[in-house]
Protein backbone atom coordinates (compact mmCIF):
# COMPACT_ATOMS: atom_id res chain seq x y z
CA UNK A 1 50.36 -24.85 1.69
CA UNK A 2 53.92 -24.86 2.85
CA UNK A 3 54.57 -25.49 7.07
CA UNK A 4 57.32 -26.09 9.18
CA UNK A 5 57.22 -29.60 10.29
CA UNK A 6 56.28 -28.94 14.09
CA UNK A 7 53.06 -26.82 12.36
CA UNK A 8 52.24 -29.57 10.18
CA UNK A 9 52.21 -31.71 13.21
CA UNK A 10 50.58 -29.54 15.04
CA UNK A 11 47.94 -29.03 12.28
CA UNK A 12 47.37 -32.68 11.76
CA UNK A 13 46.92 -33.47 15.41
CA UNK A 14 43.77 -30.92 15.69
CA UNK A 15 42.55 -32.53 12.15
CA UNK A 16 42.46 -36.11 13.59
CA UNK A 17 41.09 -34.60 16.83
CA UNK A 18 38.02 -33.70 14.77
CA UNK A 19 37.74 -36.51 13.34
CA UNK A 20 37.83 -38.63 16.22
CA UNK A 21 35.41 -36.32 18.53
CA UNK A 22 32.39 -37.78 18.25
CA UNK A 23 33.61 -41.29 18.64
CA UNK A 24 33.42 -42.07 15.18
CA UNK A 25 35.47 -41.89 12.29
CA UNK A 26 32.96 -41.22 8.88
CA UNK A 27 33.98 -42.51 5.44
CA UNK A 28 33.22 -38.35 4.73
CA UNK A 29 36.00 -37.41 7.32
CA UNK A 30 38.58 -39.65 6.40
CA UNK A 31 38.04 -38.71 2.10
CA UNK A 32 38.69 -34.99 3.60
CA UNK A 33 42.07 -36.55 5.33
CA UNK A 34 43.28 -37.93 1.97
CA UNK A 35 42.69 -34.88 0.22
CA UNK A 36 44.19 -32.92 2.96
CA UNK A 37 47.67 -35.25 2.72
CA UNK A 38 48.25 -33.93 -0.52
CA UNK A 39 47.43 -30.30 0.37
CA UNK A 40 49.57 -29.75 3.29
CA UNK A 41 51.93 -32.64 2.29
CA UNK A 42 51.85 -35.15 4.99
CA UNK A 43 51.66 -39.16 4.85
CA UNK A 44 50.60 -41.89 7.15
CA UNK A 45 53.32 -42.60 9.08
CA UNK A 46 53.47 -38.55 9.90
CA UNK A 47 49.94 -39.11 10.71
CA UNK A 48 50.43 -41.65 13.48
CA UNK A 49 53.54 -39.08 14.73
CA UNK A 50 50.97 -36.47 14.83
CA UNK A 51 48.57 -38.23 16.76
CA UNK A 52 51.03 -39.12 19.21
CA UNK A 53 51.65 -35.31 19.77
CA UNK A 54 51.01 -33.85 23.20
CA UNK A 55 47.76 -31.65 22.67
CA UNK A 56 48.51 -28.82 25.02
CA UNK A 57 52.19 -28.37 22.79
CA UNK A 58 49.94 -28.33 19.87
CA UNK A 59 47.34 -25.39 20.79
CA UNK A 60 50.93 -23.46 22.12
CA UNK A 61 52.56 -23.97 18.49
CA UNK A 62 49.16 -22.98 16.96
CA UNK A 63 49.01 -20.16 19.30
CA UNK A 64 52.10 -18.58 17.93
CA UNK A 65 50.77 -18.69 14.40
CA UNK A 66 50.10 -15.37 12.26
CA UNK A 67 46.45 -14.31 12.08
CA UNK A 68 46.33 -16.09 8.27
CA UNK A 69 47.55 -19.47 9.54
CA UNK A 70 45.03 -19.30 12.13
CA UNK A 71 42.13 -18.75 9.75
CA UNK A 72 43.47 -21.31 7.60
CA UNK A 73 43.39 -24.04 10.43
CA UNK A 74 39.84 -22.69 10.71
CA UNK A 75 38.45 -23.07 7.61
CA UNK A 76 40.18 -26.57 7.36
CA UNK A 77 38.66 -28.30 10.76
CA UNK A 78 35.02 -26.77 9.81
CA UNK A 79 35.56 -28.67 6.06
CA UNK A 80 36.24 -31.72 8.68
CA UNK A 81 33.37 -31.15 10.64
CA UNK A 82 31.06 -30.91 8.67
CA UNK A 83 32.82 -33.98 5.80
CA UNK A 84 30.09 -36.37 7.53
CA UNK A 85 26.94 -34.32 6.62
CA UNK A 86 26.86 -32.90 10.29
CA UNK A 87 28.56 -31.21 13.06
CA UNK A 88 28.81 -33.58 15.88
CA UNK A 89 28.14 -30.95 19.28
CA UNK A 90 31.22 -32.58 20.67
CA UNK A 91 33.20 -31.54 16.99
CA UNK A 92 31.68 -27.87 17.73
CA UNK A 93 32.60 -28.16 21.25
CA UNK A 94 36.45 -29.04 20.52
CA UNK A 95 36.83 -26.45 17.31
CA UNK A 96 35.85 -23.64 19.48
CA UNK A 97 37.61 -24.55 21.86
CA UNK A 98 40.64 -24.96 20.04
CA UNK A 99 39.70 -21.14 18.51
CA UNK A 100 40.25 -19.16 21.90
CA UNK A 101 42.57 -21.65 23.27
CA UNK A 102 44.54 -20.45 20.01
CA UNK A 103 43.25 -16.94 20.03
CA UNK A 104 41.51 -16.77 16.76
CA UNK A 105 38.89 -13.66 17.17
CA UNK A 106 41.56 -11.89 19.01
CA UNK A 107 43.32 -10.56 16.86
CA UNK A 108 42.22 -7.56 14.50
CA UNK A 109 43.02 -7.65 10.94
């Protein structure tokens, strides 16, 4: 998957907001981060960049994403979520609320 570097960013920061939700970070989450570096083509040193990244610019620059990005963000944090065996509420909480802070289910296809 080819991004811009502000999406990557962007895209990372809501991956490693996942992962971090529930307090923990689960051997599970963090082999679907490695295999996710080599997917969207980040390292670890643009992971700590990411993380630094203000999480209000990052919904905004996912906001402004077509419909297919959207879904693809989607489909990604749920393979996050649910990398430790179980969705953590406060996981669910945070991906839906990253869905209509976004507006994923607004648009129509």
């Amino acid at each position: 998957m080819e991004f811009q570097e502000f999406v990557k960013a962007a895209f990372v920061k809501m991956i490693y907001e996942v992962i971090e939700a529930d307090g923990k970070i689960h051997p599970g989450e963090l082999e679907v981060l490695n295999k996710l570096k080599n997917s969207i083509g980040f390292n670890d040193a643009f992971l700590e960049r990411a993380k630094l990244l203000d999480y209000d610019n990052a919904l905004i620059t996912l906001y402004n994403l077509p419909h297919e990005r959207k879904k693809a963000l989607a489909e990604i944090l749920d393979e996050v979520a649910m990398a430790d065996g179980a969705i953590h509420k406060k996981e669910m909480e945070l991906i839906i609320e990253t869905f209509i802070n976004i507006g994923l289910g607004e648009e129509t296809e």
